[in-house]
Every structure is written in structure tokens, then in C-alpha cells.
C-alpha atoms as a PDB file:
ATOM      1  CA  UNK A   1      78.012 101.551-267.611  1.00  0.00           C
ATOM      2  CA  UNK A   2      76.646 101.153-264.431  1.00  0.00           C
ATOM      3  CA  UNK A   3      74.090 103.968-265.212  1.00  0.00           C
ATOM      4  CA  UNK A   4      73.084 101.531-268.067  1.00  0.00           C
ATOM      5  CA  UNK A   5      72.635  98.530-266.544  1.00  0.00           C
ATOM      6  CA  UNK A   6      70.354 100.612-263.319  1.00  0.00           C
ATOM      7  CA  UNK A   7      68.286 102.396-266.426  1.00  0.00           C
ATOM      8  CA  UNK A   8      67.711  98.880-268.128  1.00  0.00           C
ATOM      9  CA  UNK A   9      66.676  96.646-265.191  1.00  0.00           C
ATOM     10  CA  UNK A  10      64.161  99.621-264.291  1.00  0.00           C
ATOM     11  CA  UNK A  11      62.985  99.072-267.558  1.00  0.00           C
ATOM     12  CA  UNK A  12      62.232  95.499-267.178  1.00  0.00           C
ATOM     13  CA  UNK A  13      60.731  96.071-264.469  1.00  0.00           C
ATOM     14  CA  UNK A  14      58.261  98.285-265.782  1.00  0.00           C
ATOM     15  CA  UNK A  15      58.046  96.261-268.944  1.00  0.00           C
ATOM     16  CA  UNK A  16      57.192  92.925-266.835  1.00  0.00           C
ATOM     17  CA  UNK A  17      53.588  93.875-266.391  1.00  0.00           C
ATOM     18  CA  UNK A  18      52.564  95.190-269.786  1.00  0.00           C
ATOM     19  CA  UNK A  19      54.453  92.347-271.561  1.00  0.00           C
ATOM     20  CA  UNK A  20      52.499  90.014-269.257  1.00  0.00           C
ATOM     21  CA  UNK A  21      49.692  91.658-270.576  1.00  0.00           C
ATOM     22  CA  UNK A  22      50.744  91.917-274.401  1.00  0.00           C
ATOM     23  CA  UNK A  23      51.366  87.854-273.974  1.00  0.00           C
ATOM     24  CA  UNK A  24      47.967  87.571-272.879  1.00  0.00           C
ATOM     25  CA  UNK A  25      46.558  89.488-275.717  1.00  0.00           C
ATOM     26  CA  UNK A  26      48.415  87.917-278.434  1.00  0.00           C
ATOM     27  CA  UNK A  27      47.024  84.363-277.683  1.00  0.00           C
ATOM     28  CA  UNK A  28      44.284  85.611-277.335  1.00  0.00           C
ATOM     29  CA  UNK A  29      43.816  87.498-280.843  1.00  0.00           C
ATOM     30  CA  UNK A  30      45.454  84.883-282.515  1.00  0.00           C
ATOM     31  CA  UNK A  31      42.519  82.903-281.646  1.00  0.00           C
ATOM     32  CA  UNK A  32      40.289  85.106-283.213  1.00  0.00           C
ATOM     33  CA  UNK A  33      38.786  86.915-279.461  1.00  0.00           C
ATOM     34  CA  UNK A  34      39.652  90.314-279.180  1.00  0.00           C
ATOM     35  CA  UNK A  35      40.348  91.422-275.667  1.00  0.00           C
ATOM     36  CA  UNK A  36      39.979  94.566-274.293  1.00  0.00           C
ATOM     37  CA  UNK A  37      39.374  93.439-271.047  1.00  0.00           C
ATOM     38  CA  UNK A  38      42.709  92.469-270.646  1.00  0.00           C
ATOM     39  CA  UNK A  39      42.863  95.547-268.030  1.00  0.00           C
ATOM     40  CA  UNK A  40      40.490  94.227-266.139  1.00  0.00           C
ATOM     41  CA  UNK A  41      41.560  90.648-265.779  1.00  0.00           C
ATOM     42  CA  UNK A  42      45.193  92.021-264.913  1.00  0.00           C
ATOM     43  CA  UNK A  43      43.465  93.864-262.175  1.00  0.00           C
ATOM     44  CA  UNK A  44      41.562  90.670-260.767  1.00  0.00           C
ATOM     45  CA  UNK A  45      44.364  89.201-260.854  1.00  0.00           C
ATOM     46  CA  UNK A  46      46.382  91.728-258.688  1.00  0.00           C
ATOM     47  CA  UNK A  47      43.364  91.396-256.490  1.00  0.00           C
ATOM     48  CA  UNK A  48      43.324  87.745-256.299  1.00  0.00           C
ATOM     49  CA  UNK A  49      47.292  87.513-255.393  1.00  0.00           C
ATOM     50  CA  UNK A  50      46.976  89.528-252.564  1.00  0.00           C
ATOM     51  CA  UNK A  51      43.627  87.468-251.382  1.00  0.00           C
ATOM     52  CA  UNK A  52      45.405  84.616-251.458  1.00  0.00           C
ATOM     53  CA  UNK A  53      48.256  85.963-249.878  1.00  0.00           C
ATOM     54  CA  UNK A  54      46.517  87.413-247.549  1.00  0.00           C
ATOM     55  CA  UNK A  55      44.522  84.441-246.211  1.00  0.00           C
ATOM     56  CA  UNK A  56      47.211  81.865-246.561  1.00  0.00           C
ATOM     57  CA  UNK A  57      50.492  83.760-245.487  1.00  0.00           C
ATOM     58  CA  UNK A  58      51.891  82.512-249.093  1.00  0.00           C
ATOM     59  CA  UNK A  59      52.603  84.721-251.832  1.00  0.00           C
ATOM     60  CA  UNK A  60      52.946  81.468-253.877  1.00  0.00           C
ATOM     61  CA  UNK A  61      49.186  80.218-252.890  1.00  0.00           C
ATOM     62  CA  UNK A  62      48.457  84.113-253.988  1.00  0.00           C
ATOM     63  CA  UNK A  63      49.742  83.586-257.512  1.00  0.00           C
ATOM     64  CA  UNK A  64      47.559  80.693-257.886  1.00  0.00           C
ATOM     65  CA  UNK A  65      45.095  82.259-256.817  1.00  0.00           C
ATOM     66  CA  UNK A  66      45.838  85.961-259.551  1.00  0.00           C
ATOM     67  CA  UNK A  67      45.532  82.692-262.106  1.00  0.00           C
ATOM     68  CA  UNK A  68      42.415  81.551-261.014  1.00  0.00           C
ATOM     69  CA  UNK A  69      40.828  85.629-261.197  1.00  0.00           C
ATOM     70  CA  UNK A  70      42.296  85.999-264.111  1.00  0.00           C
ATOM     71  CA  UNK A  71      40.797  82.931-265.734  1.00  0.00           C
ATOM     72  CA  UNK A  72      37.296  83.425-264.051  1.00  0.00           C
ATOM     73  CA  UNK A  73      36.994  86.844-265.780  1.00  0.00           C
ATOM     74  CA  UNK A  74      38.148  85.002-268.940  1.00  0.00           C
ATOM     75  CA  UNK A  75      35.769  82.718-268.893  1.00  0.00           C
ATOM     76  CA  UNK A  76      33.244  85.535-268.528  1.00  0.00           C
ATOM     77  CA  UNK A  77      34.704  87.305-271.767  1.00  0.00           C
ATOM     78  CA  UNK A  78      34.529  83.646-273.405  1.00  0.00           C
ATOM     79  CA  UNK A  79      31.095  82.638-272.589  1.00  0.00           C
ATOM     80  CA  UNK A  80      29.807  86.353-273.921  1.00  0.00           C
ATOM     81  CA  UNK A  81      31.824  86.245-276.848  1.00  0.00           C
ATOM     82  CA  UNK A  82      31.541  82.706-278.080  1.00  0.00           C
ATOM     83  CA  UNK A  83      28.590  81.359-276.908  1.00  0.00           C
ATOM     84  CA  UNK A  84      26.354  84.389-276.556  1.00  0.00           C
ATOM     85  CA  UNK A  85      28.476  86.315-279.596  1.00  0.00           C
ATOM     86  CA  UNK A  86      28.262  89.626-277.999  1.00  0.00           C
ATOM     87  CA  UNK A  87      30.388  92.194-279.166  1.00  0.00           C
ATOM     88  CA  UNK A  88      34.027  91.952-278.306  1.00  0.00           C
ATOM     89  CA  UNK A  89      34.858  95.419-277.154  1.00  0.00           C
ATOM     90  CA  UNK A  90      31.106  95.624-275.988  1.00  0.00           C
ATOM     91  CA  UNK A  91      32.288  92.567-273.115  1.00  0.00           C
ATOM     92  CA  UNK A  92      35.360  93.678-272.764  1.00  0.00           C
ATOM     93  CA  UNK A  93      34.767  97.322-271.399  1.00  0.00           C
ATOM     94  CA  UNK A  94      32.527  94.933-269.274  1.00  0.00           C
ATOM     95  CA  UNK A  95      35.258  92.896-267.794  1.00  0.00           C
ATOM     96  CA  UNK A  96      37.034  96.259-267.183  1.00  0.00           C
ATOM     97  CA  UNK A  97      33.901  97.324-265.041  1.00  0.00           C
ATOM     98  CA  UNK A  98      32.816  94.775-263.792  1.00  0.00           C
ATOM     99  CA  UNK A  99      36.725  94.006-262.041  1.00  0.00           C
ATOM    100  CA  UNK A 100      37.188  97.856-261.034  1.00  0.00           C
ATOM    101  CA  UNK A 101      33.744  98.122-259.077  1.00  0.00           C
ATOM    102  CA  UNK A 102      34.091  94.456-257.756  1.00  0.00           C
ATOM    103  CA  UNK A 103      37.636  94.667-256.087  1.00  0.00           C
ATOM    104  CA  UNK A 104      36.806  97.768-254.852  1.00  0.00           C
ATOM    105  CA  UNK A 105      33.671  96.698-253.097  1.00  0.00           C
ATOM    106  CA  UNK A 106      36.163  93.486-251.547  1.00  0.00           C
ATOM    107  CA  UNK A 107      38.585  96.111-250.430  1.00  0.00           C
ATOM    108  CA  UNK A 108      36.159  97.806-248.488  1.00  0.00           C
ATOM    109  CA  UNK A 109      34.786  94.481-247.191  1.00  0.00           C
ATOM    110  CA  UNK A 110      37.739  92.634-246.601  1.00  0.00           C
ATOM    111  CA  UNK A 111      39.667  95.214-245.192  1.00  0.00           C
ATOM    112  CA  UNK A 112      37.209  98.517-244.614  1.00  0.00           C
ATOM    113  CA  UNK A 113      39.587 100.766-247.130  1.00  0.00           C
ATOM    114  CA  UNK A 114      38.382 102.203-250.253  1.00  0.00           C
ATOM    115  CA  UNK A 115      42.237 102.659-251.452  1.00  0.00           C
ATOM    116  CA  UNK A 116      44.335  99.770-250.504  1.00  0.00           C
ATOM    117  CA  UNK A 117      44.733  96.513-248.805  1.00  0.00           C
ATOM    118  CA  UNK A 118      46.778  95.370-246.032  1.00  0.00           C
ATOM    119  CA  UNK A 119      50.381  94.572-246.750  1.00  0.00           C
ATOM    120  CA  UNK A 120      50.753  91.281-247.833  1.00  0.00           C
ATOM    121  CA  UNK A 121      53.654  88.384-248.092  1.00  0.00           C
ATOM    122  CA  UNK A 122      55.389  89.349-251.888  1.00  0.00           C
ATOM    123  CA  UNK A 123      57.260  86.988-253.574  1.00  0.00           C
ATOM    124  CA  UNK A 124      60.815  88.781-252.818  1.00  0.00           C
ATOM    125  CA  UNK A 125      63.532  88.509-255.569  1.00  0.00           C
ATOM    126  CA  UNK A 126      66.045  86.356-257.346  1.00  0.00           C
ATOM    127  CA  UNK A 127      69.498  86.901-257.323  1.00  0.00           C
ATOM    128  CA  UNK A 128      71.368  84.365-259.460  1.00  0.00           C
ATOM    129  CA  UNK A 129      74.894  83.171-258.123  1.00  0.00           C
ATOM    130  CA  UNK A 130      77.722  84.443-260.629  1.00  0.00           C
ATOM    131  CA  UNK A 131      75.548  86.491-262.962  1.00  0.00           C
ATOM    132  CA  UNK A 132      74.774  88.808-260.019  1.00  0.00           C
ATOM    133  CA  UNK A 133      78.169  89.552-259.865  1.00  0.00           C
ATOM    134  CA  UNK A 134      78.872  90.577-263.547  1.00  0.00           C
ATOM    135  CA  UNK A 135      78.970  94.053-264.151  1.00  0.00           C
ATOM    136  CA  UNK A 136      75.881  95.657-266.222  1.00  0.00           C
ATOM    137  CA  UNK A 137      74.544  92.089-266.734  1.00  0.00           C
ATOM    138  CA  UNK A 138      74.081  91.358-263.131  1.00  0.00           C
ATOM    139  CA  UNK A 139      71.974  94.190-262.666  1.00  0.00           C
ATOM    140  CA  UNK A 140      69.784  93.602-265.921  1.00  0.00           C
ATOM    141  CA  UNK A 141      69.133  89.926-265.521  1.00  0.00           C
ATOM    142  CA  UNK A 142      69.395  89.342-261.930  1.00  0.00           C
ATOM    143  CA  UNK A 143      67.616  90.998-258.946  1.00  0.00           C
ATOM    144  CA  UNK A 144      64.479  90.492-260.375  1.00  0.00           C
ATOM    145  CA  UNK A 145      60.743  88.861-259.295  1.00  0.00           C
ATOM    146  CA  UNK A 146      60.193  85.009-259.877  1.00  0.00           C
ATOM    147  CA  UNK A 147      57.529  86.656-262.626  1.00  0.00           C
ATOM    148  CA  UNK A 148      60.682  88.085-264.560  1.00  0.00           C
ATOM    149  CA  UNK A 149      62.076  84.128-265.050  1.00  0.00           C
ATOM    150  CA  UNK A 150      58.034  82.957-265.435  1.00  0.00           C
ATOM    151  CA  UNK A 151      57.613  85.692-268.090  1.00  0.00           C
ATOM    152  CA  UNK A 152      60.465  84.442-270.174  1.00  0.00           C
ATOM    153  CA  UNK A 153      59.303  81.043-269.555  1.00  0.00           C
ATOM    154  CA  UNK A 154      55.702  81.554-271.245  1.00  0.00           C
ATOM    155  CA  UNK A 155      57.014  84.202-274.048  1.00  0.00           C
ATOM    156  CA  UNK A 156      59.336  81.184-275.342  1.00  0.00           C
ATOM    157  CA  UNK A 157      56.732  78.138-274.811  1.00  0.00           C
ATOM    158  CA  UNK A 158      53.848  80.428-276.536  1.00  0.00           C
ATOM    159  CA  UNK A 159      56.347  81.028-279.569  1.00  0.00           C
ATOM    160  CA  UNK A 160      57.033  77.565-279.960  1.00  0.00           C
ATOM    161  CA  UNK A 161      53.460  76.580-279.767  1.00  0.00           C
ATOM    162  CA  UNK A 162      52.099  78.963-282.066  1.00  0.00           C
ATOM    163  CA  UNK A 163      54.982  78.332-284.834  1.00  0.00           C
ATOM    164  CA  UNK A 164      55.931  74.979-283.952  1.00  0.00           C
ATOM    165  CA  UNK A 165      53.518  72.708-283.428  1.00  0.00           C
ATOM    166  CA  UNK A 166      49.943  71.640-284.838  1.00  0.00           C
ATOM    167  CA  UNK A 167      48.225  72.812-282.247  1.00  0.00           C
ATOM    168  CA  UNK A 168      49.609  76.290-282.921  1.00  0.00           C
ATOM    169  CA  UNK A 169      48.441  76.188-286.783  1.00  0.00           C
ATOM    170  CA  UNK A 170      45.430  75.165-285.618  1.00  0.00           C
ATOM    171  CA  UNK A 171      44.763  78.547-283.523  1.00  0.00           C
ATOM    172  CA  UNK A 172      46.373  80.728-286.044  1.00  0.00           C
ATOM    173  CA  UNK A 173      43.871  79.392-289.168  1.00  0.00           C
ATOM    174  CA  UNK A 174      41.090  79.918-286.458  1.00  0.00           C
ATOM    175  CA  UNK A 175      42.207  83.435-285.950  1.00  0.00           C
ATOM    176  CA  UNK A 176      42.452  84.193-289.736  1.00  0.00           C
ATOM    177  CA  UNK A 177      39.491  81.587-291.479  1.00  0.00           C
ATOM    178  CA  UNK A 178      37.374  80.059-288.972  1.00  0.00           C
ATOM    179  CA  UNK A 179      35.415  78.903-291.535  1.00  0.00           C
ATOM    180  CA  UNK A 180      37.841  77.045-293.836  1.00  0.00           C
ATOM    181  CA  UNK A 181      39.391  75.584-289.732  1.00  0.00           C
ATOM    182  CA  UNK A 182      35.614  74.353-289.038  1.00  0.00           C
ATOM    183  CA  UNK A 183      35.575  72.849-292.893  1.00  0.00           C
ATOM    184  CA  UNK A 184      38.640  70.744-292.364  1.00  0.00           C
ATOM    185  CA  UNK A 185      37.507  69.382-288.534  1.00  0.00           C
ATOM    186  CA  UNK A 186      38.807  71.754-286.353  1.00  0.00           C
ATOM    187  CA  UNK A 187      37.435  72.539-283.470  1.00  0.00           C
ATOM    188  CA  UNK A 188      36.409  76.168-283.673  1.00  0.00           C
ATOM    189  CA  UNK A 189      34.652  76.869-280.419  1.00  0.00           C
ATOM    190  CA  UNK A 190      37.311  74.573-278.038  1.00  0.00           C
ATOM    191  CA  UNK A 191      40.359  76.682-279.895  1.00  0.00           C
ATOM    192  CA  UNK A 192      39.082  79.845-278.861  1.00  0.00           C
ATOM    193  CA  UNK A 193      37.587  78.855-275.264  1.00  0.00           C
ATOM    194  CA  UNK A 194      41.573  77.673-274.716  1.00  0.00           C
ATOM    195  CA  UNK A 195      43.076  81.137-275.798  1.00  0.00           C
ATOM    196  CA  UNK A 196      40.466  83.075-274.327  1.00  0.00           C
ATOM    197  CA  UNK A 197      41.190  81.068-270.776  1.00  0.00           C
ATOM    198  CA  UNK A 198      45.198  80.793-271.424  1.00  0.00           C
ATOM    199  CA  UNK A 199      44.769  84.885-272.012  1.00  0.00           C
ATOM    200  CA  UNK A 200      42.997  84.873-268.617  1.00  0.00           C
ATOM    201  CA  UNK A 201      45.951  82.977-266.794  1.00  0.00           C
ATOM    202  CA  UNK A 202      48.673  85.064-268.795  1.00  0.00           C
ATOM    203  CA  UNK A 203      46.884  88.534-267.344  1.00  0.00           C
ATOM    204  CA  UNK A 204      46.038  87.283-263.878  1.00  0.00           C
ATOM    205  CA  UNK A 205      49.809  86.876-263.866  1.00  0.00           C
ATOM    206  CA  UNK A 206      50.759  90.119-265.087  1.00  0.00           C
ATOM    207  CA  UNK A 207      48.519  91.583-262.160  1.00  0.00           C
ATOM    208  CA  UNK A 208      49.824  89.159-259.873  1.00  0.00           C
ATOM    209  CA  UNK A 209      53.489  91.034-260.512  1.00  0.00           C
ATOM    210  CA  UNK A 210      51.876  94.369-259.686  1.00  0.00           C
ATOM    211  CA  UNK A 211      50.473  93.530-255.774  1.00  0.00           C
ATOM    212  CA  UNK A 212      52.492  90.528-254.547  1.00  0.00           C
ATOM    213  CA  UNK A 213      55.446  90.449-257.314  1.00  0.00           C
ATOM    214  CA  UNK A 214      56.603  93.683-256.212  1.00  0.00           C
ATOM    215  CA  UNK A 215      55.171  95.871-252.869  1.00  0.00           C
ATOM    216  CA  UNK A 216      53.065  93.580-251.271  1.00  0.00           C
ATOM    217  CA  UNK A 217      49.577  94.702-251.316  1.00  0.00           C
ATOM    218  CA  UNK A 218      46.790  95.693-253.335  1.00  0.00           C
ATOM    219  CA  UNK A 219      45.808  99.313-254.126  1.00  0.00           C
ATOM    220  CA  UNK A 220      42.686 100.686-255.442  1.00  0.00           C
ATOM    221  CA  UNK A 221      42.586 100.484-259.826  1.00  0.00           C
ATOM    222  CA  UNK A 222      46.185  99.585-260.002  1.00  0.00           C
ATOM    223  CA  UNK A 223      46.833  98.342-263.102  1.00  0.00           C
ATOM    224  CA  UNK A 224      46.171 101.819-263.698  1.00  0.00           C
ATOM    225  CA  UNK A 225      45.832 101.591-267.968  1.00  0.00           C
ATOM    226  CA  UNK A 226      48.983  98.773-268.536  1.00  0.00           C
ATOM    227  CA  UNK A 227      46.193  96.740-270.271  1.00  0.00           C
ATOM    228  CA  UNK A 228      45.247  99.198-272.777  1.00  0.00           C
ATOM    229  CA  UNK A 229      49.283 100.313-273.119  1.00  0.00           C
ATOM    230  CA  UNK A 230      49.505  95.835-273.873  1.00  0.00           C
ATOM    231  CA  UNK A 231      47.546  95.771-276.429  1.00  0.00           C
ATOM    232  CA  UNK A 232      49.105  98.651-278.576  1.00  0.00           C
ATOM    233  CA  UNK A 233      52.294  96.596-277.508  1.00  0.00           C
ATOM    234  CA  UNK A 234      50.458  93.642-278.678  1.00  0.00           C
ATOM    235  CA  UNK A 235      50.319  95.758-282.486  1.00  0.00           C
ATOM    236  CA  UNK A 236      53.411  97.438-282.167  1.00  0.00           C
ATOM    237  CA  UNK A 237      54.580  93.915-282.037  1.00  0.00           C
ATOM    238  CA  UNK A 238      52.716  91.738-285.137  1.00  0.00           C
ATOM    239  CA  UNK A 239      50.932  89.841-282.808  1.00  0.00           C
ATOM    240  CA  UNK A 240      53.849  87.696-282.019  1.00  0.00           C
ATOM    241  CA  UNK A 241      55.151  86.947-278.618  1.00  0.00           C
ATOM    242  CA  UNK A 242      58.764  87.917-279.453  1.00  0.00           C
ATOM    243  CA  UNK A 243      57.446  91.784-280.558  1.00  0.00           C
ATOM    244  CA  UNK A 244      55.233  91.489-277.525  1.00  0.00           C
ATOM    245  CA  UNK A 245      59.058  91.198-275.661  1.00  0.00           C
ATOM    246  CA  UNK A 246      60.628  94.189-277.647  1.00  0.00           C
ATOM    247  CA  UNK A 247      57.626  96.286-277.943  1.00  0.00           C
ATOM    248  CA  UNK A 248      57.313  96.235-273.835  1.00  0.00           C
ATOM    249  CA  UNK A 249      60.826  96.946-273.085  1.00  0.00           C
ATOM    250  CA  UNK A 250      60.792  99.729-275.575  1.00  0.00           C
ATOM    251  CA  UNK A 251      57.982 101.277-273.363  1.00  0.00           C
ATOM    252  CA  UNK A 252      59.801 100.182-269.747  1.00  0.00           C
ATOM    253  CA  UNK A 253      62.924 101.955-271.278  1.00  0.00           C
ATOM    254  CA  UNK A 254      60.823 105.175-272.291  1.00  0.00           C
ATOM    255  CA  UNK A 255      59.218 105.241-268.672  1.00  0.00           C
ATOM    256  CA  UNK A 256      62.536 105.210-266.944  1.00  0.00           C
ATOM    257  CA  UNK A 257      63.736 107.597-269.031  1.00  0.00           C
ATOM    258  CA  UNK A 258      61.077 109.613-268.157  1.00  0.00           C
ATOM    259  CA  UNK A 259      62.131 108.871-264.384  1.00  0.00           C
ATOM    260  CA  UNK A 260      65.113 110.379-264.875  1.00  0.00           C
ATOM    261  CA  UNK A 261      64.197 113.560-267.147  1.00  0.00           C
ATOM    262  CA  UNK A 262      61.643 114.804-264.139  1.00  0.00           C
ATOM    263  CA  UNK A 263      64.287 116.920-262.632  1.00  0.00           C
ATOM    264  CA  UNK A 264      64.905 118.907-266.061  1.00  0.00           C
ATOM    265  CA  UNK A 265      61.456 119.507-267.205  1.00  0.00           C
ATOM    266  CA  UNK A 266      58.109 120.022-266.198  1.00  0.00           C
ATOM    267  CA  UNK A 267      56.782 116.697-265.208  1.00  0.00           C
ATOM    268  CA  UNK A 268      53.655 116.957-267.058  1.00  0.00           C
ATOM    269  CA  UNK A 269      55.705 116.914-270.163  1.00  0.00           C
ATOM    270  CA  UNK A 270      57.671 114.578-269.014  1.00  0.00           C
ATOM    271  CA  UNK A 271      54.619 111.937-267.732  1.00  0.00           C
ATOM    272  CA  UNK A 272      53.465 112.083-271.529  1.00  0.00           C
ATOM    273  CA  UNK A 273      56.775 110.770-273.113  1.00  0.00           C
ATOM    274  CA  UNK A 274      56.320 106.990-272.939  1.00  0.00           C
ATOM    275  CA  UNK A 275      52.650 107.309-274.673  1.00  0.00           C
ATOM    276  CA  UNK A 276      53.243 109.725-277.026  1.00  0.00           C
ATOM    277  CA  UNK A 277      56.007 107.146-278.006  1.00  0.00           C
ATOM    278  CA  UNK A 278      53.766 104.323-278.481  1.00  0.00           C
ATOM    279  CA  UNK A 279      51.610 106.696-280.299  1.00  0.00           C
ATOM    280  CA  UNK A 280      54.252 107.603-282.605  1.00  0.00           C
ATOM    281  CA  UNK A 281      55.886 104.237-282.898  1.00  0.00           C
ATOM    282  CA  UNK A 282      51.923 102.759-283.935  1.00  0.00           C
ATOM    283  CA  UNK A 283      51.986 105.350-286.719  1.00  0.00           C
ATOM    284  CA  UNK A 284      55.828 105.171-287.911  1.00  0.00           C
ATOM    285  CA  UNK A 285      56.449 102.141-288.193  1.00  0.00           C
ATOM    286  CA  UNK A 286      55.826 100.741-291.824  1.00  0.00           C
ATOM    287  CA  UNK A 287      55.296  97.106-292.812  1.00  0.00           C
ATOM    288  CA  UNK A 288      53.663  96.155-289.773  1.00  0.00           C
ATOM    289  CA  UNK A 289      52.283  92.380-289.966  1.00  0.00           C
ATOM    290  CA  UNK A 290      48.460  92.707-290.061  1.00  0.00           C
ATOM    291  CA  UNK A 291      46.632  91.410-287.079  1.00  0.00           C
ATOM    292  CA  UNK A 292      44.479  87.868-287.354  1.00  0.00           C
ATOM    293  CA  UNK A 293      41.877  88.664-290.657  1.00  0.00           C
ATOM    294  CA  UNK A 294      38.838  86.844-288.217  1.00  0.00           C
ATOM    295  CA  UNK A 295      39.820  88.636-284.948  1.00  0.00           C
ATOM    296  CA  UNK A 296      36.581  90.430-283.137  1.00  0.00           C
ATOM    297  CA  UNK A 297      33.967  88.373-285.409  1.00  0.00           C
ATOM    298  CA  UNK A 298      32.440  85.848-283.410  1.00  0.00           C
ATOM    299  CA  UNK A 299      31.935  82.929-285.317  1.00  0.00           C
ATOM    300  CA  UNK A 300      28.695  81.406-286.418  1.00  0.00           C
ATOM    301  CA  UNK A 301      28.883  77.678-287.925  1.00  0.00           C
ATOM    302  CA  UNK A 302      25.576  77.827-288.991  1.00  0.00           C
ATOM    303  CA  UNK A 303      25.864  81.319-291.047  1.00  0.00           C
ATOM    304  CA  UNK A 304      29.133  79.921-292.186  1.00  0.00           C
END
């Protein structure tokens, strides 16, 4: 038992990042945007934590500031997409680009290292009285980053939003008719300019757990793919924040499997288990939910 509760609470922690991520892109989607520079806004926003870290001597003052990245390379993606209606993928590869060659070019300036930053202040851990003490349970819920008790925080708030309220509706008749939204008085444009940005925040987050949620500093393209693993999560899992949950700890659990299988088999083999289980989940699984009908077509009032 105590094998099981050390093999699950390694696979939340790997999970934290990419269903950071996976939040990020659901909103996102549902609004009609798709985001494949969800990579790169993680990454700014593993950047930006350990800036602000850095310069303040406050991991806290470094999350807001992995918010802020992530929401400036948002607003990029938003302005292209909506405004300018360039091609989603087409912007997002951009994002992914532009964030790679830009925090490498601060790492070098800030700190004359092409790999990695100085260590920074993280944000430590949480160990809850009583639970902490429970056996299996304690060592799957407690122990964990801040970003752990966040994470749950958003992934509850998003579902009630998106299912339970107007405002919710609203986004999700964007994201499948933004035509028949704009014909009854929504606002198309300020809908998806809100996801787009609330993506931003989500994914700045999810890199903020990478630097200062967990060793303290910032290393050279670190994200290292979670945003592209996210959004097959963000499939896997109908588009709904609640699959986004059990589609990343399905992955986290696969990865520290694969941890523990390195000593048996060749580790090449082994490195390849956790994708080729997302591939094979992607393709298995029947009855999947279809993703938003009007997602990646930028809308045009006008043409409409």
C-alpha cells in the first residue's frame, strides 16, 4: 500500500503541469480559439516565475508574474487570431517560437547561461495536519505544491462556469455557432478575447509549477513538449475540465510507471510508454464527445 500511495502522488505530480495545461486548452477551445501555443505560453510562464522570483526574493510575486507571461503571449495569440484572423496553428507554432528563442536570449542576458537560470526562491510544499498522517491518502493528497490545491481550485470553478452559469452557455454556443451567438447579442469577439486570456493565465500557471513550483529555477526549453501532451489530454478528455483531470493523471501514472520499469528494460522502450499510451488511448477509445463544431475558424461578422 505504501508502494501505491508513493506511485500515485508521483503521478500527480507529473500530471500537475499537463493538466494545467489541458485546463488552459479546454477554455480556450470551448471558445472557439484553438491553441497550439499552449507550449509556449507554459514556457513564458516558467520563465516569468523565476523572473519574478528572482528579482523580488518571492516565489509568490513570481507566480504573478508566470500569470502575467502567460497572458501577454495570449494576448499575442488573441490579437492574431481574432482581430487579424490568422491561422490558428499558423500563430500558435508562433507563440511556441517566439517564447523558446525569447527566454533563451533573457537567460543569456539575465544571467550569461544558455541552459539555466540561477536558483530561485520555490514555493515549498503543503503538508495538511491529519491527512498527512493517514496512510496511502497522506501521501497522495498531501505533500504537494500550493499549484496542486490552485489546480483543483480552477478545474472545479471552470466546470461550474462552463455548465452552470450563463456566462458558460454563452462561450460554449460561441465555440460551436458563432454565428447564431452574434444573431442573438452575444458578444462574439469579447467571449473569445476572455478564453483566449483566461487560457493564457491557466498555462502561465502550469509553467509556473515547472521552475518555482518545484526546483527552483529555470532551465533552457523546459516545458519540454507537456503542451502538445495537454492538448491530446485536452481530446482524450471531451473538452471538459473533469476529463482534462482524468486524462492527465492517466499520463502522470503511465510516466511513473515508466520510472519504475527503467531497471527491467531498455530505457528507450521504456521512455516511449506514456506516449504510445496517449496514442493508443486517442485511437481506442470510442464515443468520444466531439470537440467545439467552430473551433480554429476565426470568425467574420461581416461574412456571417
Amino acid at each position: 500500500m505504501a508502494g501505491l500511495g508513493t506511485l500515485l502522488s508521483g503521478a500527480i505530480r507529473i500530471a500537475i503541469p499537463i493538466c494545467f495545461g489541458a485546463l488552459a486548452c479546454t477554455i480556450c477551445e470551448r471558445g472557439g480559439i484553438v491553441n497550439i501555443g499552449v507550449e509556449g505560453m507554459m514556457l513564458a510562464g516558467s520563465f516569468g516565475g523565476v523572473l519574478g522570483s528572482y528579482l523580488t526574493g518571492s516565489a509568490w510575486v513570481g507566480l504573478l508574474f508566470a500569470i502575467l507571461a502567460g497572458v501577454l503571449f495570449a494576448a499575442i495569440h488573441a490579437v492574431l487570431t481574432i482581430k487579424y484572423k490568422t491561422g490558428h496553428i499558423i500563430s500558435g507554432l508562433g507563440i511556441n517560437l517566439l517564447a523558446s528563442g525569447l527566454t533563451t536570449v533573457l537567460l543569456v542576458s539575465l544571467w550569461d547561461n544558455r541552459g539555466k537560470s540561477d536558483a530561485v526562491a520555490s514555493l515549498g510544499t503543503i503538508n495538511i495536519p491529519v491527512l498527512k498522517d493517514i496512510p496511502v491518502l497522506g501521501d497522495i493528497l498531501s505533500g504537494h505544491s500550493p499549484l496542486f490545491y490552485i489546480l483543483i481550485v480552477i478545474g472545479v470553478v471552470m466546470w461550474i462556469v462552463l455548465y452552470k452559469t450563463v456566462f458558460g452557455l454563452r462561450v460554449r454556443v460561441v465555440g460551436e455557432n458563432p454565428q447564431t451567438a452574434d444573431s442573438v447579442g452575444i458578444n462574439v469577439t469579447a467571449i473569445q478575447y476572455i478564453c483566449v486570456l483566461a487560457c493564457g493565465a491557466i498555462a502561465g500557471l502550469g509553467g509556473a509549477y515547472l521552475s518555482i513550483g518545484d526546483i527552483g529555477l529555470f532551465s533552457r526549453d523546459m516545458v519540454a513538449g507537456r503542451g502538445y501532451i495537454a492538448m491530446a489530454v485536452t481530446i482524450f478528455g471531451g473538452w471538459n475540465p473533469i476529463g482534462a483531470f482524468g486524462g492527465s493523471l492517466l499520463f502522470g501514472v503511465a510516466q511513473s510507471i515508466q520510472f519504475r520499469l527503467q531497471e527491467v528494460a531498455p530505457v528507450q522502450i521504456i521512455q516511449m510508454l506514456p506516449y504510445i499510451l496517449t496514442i493508443l488511448v486517442l485511437i481506442l477509445v470510442k464515443n468520444r464527445p466531439k470537440g467545439p463544431a467552430a473551433a480554429g475558424k476565426s470568425f467574420d461578422r461581416e461574412a456571417g
